[in-house]
Protein backbone atom coordinates (compact mmCIF):
# COMPACT_ATOMS: atom_id res chain seq x y z
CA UNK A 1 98.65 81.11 130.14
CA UNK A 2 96.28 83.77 130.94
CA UNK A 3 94.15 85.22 127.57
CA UNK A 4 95.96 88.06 126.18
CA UNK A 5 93.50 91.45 126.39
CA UNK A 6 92.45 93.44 123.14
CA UNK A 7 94.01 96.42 124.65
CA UNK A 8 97.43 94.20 124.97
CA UNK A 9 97.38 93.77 121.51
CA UNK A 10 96.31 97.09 120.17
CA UNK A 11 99.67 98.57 122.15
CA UNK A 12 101.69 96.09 120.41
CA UNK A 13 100.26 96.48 117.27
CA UNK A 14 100.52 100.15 117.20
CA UNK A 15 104.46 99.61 118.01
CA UNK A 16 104.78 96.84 115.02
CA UNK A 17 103.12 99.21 112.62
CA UNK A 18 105.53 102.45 114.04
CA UNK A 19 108.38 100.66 114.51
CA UNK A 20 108.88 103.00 117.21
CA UNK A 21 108.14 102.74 120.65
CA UNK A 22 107.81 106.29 121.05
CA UNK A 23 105.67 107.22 118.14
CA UNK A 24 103.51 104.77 118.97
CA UNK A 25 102.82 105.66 122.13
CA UNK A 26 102.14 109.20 120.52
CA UNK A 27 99.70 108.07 118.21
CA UNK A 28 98.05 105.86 120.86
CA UNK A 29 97.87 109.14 123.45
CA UNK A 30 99.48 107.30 126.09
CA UNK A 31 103.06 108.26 127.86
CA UNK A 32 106.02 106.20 126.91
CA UNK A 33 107.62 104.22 129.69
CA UNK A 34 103.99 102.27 130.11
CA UNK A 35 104.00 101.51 126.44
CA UNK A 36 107.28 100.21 126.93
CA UNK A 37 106.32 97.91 130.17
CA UNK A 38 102.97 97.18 128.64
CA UNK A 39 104.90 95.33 125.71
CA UNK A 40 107.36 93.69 128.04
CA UNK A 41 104.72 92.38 129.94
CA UNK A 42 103.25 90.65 126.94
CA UNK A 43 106.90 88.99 125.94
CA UNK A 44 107.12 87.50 129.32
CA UNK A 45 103.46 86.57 129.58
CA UNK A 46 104.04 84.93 126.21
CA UNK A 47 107.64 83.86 126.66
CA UNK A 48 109.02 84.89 123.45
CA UNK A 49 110.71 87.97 122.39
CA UNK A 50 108.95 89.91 119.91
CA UNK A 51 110.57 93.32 119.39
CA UNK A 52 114.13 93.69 118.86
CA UNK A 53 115.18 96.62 120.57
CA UNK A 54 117.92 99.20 118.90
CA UNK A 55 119.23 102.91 118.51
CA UNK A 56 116.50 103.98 115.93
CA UNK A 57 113.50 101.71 117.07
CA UNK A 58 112.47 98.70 116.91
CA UNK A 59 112.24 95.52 114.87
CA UNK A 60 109.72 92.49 114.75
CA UNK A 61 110.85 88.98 115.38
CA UNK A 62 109.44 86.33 113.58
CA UNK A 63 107.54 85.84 116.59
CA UNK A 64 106.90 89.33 116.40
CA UNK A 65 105.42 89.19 112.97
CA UNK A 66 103.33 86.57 113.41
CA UNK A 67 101.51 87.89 116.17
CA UNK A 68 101.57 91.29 114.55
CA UNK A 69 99.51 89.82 111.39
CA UNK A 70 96.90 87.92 114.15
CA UNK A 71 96.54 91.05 116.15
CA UNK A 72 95.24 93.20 112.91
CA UNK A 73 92.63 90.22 112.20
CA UNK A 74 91.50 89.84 115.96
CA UNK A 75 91.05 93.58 116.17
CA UNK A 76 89.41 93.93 113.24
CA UNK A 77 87.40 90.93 113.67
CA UNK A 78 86.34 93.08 117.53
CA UNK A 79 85.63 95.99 115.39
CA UNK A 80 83.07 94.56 113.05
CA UNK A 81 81.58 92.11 115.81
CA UNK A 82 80.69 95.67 117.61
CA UNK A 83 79.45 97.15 114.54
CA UNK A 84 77.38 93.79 114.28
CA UNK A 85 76.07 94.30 117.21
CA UNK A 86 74.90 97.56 117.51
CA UNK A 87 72.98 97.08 114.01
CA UNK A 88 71.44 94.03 115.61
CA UNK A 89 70.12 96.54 118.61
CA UNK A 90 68.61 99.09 115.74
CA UNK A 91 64.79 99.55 116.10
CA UNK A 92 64.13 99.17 111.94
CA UNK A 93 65.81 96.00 110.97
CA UNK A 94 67.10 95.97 107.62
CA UNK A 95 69.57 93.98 105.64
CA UNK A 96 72.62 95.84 103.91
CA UNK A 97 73.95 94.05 100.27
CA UNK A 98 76.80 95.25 99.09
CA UNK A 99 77.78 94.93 95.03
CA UNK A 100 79.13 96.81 92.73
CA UNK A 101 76.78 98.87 89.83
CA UNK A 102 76.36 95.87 86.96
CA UNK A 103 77.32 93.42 89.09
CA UNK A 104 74.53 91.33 89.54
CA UNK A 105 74.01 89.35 86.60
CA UNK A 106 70.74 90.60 86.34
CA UNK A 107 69.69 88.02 89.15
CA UNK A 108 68.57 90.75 91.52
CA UNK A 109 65.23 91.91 91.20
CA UNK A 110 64.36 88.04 91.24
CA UNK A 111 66.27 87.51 94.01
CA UNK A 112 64.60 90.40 96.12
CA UNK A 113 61.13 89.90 94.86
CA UNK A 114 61.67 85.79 95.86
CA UNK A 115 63.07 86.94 99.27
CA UNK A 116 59.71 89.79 99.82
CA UNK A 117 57.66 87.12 99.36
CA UNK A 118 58.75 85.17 101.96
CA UNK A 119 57.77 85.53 105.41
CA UNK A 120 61.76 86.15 107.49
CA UNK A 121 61.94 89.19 104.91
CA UNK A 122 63.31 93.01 106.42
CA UNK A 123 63.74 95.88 103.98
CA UNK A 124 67.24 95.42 101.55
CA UNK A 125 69.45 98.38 101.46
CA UNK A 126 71.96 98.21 98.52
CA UNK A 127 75.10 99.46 99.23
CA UNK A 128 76.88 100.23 95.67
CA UNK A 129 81.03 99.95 95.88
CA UNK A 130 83.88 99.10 93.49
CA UNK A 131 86.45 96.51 93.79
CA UNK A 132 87.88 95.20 97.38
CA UNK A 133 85.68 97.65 99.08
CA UNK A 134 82.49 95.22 98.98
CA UNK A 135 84.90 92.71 100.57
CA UNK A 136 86.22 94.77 103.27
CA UNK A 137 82.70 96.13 103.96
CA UNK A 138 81.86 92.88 104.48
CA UNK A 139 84.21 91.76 107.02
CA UNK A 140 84.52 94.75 108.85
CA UNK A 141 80.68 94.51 109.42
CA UNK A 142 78.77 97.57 107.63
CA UNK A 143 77.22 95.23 105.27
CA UNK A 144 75.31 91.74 106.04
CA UNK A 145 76.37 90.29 102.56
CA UNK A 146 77.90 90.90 99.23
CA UNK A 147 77.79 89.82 95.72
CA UNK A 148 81.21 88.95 94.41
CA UNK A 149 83.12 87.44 91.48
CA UNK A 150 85.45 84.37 91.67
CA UNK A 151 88.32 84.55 91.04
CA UNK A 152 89.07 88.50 91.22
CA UNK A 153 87.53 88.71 95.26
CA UNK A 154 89.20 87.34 98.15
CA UNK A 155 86.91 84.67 99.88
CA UNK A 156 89.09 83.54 103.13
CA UNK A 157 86.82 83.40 105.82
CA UNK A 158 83.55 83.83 103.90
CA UNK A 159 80.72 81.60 103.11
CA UNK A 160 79.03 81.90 100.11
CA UNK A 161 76.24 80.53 97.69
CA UNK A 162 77.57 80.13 94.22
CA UNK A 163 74.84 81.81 91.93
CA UNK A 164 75.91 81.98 88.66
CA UNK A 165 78.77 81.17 86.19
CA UNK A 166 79.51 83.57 83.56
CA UNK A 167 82.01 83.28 80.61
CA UNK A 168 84.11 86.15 79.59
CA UNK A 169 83.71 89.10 76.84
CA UNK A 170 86.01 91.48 75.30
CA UNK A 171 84.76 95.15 75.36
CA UNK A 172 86.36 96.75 72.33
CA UNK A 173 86.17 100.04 70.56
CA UNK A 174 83.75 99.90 67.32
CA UNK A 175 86.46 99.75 64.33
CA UNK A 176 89.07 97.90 66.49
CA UNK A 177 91.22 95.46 64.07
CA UNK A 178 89.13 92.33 65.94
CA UNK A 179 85.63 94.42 66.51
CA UNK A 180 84.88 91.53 63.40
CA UNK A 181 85.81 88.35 65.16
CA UNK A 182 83.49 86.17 66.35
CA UNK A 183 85.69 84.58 68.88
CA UNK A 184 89.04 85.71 70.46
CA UNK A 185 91.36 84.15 72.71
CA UNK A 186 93.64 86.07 75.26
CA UNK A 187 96.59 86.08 73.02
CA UNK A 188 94.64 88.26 70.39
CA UNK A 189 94.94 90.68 72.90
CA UNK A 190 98.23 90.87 74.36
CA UNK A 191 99.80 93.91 72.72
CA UNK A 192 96.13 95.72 73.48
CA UNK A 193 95.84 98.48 76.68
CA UNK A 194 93.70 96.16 78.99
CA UNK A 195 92.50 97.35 81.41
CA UNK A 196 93.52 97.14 85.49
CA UNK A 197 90.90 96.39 87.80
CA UNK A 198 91.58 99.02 90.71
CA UNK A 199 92.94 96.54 93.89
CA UNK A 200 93.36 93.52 91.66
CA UNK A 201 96.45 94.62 89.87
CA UNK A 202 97.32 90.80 89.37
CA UNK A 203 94.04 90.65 86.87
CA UNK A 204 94.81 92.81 83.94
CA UNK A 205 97.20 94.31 81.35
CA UNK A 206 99.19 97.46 81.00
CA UNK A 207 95.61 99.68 80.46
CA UNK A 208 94.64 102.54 82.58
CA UNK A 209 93.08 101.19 86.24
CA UNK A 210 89.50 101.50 86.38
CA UNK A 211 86.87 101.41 89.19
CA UNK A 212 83.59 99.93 87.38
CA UNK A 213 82.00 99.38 84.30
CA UNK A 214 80.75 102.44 83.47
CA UNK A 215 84.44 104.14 83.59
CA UNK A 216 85.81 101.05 81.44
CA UNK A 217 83.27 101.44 78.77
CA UNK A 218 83.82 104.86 78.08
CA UNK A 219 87.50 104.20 78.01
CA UNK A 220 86.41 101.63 75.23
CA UNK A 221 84.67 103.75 73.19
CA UNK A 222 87.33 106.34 72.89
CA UNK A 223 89.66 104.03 72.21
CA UNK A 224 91.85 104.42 75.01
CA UNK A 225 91.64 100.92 76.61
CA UNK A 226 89.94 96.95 76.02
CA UNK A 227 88.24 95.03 78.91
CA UNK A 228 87.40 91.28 79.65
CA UNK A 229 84.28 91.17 81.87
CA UNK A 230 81.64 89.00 82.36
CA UNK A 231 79.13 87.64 79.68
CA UNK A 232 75.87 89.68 81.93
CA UNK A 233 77.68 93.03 80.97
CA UNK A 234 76.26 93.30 77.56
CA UNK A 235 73.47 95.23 78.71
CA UNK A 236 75.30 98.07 80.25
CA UNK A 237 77.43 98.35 76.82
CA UNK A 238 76.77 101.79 75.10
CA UNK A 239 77.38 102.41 71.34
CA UNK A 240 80.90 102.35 70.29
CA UNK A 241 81.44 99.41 71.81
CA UNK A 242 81.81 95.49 70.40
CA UNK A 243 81.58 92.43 72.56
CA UNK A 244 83.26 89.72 71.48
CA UNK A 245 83.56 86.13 73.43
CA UNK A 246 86.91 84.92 74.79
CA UNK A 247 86.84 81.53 74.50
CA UNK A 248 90.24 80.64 76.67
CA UNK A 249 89.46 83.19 79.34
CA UNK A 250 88.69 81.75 83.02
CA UNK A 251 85.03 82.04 83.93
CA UNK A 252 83.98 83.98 86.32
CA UNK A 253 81.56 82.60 89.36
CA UNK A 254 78.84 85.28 91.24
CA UNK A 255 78.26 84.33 94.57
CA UNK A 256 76.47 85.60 97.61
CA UNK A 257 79.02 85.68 100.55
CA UNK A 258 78.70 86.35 104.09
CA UNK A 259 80.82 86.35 107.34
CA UNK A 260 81.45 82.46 108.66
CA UNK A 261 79.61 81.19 111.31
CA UNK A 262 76.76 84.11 110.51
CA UNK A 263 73.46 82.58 112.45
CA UNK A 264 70.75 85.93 111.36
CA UNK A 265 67.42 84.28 109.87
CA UNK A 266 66.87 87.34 107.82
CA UNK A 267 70.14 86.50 106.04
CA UNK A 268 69.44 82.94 105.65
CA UNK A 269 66.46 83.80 104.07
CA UNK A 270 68.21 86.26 101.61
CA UNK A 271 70.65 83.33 100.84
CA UNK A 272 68.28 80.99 100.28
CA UNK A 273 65.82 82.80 97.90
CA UNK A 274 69.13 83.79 95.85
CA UNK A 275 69.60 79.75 95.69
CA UNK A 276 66.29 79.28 94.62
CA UNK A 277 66.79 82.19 91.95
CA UNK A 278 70.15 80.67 90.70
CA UNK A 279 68.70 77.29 90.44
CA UNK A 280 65.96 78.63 88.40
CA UNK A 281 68.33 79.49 86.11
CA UNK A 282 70.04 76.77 84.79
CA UNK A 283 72.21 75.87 82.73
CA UNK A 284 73.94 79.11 83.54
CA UNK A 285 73.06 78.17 87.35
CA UNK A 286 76.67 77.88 89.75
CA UNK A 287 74.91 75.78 92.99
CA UNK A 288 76.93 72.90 92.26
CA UNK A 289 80.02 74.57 91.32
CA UNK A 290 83.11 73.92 92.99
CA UNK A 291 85.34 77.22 93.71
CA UNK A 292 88.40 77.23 95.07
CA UNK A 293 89.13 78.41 98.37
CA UNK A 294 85.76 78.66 99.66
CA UNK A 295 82.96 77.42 101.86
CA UNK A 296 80.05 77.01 99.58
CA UNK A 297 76.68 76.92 101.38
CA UNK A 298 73.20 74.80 100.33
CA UNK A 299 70.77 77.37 101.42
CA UNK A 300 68.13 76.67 98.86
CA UNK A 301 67.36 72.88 100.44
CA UNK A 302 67.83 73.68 104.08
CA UNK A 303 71.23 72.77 105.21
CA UNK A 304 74.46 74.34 104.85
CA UNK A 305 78.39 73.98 105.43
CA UNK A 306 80.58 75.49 107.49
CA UNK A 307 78.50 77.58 109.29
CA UNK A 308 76.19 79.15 106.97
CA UNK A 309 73.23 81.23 108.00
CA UNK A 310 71.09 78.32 106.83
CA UNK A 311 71.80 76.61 109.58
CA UNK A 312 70.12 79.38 111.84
């Protein structure tokens, strides 16, 4: 079977996404009847059917849908190895992190000081972003890396260096009916407006959505919402607020994460001096943690898994 083309598969993904031949062919700028014979081509190329042809449009197959979902990845995955590559072609290298503000567990400056001192080092550009943007950012190849929080990001097709396991805090309004506890558990607050982490709907209450830490606090203090967050966001706590541990809440694991199969020194470098950093820090250190769905890399003593840019 001959290799299907990207253009093959952005026709047919514009018709799975339109459901509509014709308004497909609209948005893609392109007349109708080749649309048509472009996607007919690709059923008998393919031998399946994958569009269900009727009065108002069309309908996906499950053969249809399956190479509907591929399509979106290996066009996206196209996308961001162009990006990629034209940033690899720029005259003033640099290497773009992407995290969100607090979200560092005040490993950073180590890490970047550890990394200038070494000899692979390029200039760091931060790139500050909320939520699933840092992980979308990252696979669609405007940033080189990103730090992110097990479990609340999505890791598929990521390596990453565990750095740091954090447990969990409550943020509460100063005079709240459990500012006084020294512990909590989860329970304590169920009937409390906890907050929703924008793009992570499955990891909070019935609070207002929020977008960082800075909007959560303030919704603390005036009393209109609680938080759980990690243990290293103490520091950005203003008055009015109360930390308080949660003792049964899941911890949460920082990591370093890059695209699969990455092979750029400059990154390896980055990785491994944020190793080195984490390991530094122990107990709270996460190098020999075990997450979940994930490749963890070993950048810190030289070899790696999976692909990571250690092995570079």
């Amino acid at each position: 079977m001959n290799r299907v083309e990207t253009r093959e598969l952005a026709y047919f993904l514009a018709v799975a996404q339109e459901s509509h031949i014709g308004r497909a062919a609209e948005r893609l700028g392109i007349a109708q009847p080749p649309l048509s014979r472009a996607v007919r081509a690709l059923e008998r190329r393919l031998g399946v059917e994958l569009l269900v042809r009727h009065a108002g449009g069309v309908r996906l197959t499950p053969a249809g849908e399956v190479l509907a979902r591929e399509a979106a990845e290996v066009l996206a995955a196209a996308d961001a190895a162009v990006r990629r590559t034209r940033r690899a072609a720029e005259q003033r290298a640099r290497l773009l992190v992407a995290l969100k503000p607090g979200g560092d567990g005040e490993l950073l400056p180590e890490i970047l000081a550890h990394y200038q001192a070494g000899g692979a080092a390029v200039p760091v550009e931060l790139v500050f972003c909320d939520g699933a943007e840092r992980v979308a950012r990252l696979r669609d190849g405007t940033v080189d890396a990103a730090l992110l929080h097990h479990p609340y990001d999505d890791l598929t097709d990521l390596d990453v260096e565990p750095l740091l396991v954090e447990a969990s805090m409550a943020l509460l309004p100063a005079g709240h009916r459990l500012a006084d506890r020294q512990r909590l558990l989860l329970a304590d607050l169920a009937e409390e407006p906890l907050a929703r982490w924008r793009g992570l709907p499955e990891y909070g209450g019935t609070g207002p959505e929020v977008h960082g830490i800075t909007q959560l606090t303030q919704l603390v203090a005036l009393g209109q919402a609680v938080g759980v967050v990690p243990e290293s966001v103490r520091q950005h706590v203003p008055g009015g607020v109360v930390c308080v541990p949660v003792d049964d809440a899941r911890p949460i694991t920082l990591l370093l994460a890059w695209p699969q199969r990455s092979t750029s020194p400059t990154l390896a470098a980055f990785a491994a001096a944020a190793a080195t950093v984490a390991a530094s820090r122990l107990p709270g250190s996460a190098t020999d943690v075990s997450v979940p769905s994930m490749t963890a890399g070993s950048a810190a003593t030289g070899h790696a898994r999976n692909g990571s840019p250690a092995s570079a």
